[in-house]
C-alpha atoms as a PDB file:
ATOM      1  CA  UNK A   1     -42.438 -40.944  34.383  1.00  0.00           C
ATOM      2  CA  UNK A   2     -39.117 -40.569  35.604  1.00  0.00           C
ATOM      3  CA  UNK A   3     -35.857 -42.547  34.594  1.00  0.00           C
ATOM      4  CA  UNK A   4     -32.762 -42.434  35.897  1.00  0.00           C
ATOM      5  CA  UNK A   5     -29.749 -43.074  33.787  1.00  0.00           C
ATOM      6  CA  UNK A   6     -26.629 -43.998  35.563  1.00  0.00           C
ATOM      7  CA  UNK A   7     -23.198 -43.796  33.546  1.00  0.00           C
ATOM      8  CA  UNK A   8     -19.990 -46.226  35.099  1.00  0.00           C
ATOM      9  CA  UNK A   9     -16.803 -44.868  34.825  1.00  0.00           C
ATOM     10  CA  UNK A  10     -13.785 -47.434  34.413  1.00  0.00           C
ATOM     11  CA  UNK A  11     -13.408 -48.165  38.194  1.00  0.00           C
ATOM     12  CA  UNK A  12     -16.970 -48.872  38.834  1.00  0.00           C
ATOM     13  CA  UNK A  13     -17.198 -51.165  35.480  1.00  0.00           C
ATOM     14  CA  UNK A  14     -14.862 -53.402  36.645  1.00  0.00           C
ATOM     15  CA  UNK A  15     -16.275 -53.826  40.199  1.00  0.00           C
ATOM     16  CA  UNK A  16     -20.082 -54.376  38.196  1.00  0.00           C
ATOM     17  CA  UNK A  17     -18.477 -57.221  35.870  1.00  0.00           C
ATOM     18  CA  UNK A  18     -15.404 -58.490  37.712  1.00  0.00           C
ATOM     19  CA  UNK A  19     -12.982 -57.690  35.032  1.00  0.00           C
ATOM     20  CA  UNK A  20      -9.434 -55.847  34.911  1.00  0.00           C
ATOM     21  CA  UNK A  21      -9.386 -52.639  33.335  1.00  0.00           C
ATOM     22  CA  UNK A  22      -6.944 -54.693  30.603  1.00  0.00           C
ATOM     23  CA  UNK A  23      -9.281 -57.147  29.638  1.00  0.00           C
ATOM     24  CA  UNK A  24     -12.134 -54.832  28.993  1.00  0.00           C
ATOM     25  CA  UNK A  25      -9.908 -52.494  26.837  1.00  0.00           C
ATOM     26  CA  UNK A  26      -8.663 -55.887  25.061  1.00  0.00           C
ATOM     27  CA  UNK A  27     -12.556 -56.619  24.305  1.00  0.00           C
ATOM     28  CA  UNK A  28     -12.932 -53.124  23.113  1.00  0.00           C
ATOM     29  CA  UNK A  29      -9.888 -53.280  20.370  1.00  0.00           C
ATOM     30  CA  UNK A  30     -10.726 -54.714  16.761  1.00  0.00           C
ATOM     31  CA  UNK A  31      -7.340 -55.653  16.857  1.00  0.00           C
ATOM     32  CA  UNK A  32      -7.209 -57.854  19.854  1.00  0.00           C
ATOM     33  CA  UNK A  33      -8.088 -61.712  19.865  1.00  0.00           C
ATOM     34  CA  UNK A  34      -9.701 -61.292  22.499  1.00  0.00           C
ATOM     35  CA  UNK A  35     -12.265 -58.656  20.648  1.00  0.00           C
ATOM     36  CA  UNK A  36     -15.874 -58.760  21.860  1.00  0.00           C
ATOM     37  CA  UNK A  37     -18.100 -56.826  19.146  1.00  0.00           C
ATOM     38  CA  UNK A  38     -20.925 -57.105  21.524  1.00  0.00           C
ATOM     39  CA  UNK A  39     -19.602 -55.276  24.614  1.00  0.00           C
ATOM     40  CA  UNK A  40     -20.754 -51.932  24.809  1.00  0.00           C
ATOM     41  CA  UNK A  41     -19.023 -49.551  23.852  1.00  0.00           C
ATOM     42  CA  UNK A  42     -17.628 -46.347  26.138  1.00  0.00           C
ATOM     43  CA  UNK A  43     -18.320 -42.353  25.588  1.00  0.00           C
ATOM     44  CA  UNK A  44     -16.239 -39.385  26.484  1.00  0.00           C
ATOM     45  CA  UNK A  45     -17.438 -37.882  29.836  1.00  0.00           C
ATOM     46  CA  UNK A  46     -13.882 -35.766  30.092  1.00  0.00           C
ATOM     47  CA  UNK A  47     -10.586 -35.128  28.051  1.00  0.00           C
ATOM     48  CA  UNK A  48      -9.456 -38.727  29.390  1.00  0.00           C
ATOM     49  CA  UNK A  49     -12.258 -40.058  31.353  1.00  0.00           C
ATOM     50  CA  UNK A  50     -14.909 -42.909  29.888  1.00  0.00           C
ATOM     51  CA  UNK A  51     -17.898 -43.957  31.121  1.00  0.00           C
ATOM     52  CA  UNK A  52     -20.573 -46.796  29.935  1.00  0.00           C
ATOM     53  CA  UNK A  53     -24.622 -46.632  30.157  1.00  0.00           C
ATOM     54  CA  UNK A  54     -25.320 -49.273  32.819  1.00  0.00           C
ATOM     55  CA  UNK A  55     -28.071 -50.439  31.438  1.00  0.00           C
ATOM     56  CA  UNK A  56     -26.168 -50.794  28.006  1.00  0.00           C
ATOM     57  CA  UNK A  57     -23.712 -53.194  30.613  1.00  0.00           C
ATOM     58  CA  UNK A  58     -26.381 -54.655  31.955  1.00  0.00           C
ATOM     59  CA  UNK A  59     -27.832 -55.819  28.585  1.00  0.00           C
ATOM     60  CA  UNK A  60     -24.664 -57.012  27.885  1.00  0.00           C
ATOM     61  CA  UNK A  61     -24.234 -59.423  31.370  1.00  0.00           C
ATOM     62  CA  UNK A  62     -27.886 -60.481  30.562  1.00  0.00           C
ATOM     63  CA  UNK A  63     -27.265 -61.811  26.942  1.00  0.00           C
ATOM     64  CA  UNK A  64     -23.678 -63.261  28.252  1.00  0.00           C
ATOM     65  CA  UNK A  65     -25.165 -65.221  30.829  1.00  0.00           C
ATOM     66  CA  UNK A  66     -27.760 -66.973  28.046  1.00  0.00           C
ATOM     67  CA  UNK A  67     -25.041 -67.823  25.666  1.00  0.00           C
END
């Protein structure tokens, strides 16, 4: 069985969900009101580069959509 895992980096992100690069940081900070606890969070691919499982987004545009 064979299962690819594809990884977004921040440009490809916000083309998937349709959101600027500002509101998914915002939804990533504790500190933010605009905090989402259940939006995946990002991994180091590079010194300054981040990149998100898809399916981990994917998951997360799923359970969005049924709230």
């Amino acid at each position: 069985m064979s299962t690819t895992i594809k990884v977004l980096r921040t440009k490809d992100l916000i083309a998937k969900i349709g959101m600027a690069r500002s509101t998914i940081y915002d939804w990533l900070d504790p500190k933010s009101p605009r905090h989402d606890c259940t939006f995946p969070k990002p991994f180091k691919i590079g010194k300054s580069s981040n990149a998100w499982f898809e399916h981990d987004v994917d998951r997360w545009l799923i359970l969005r959509s049924q709230s």
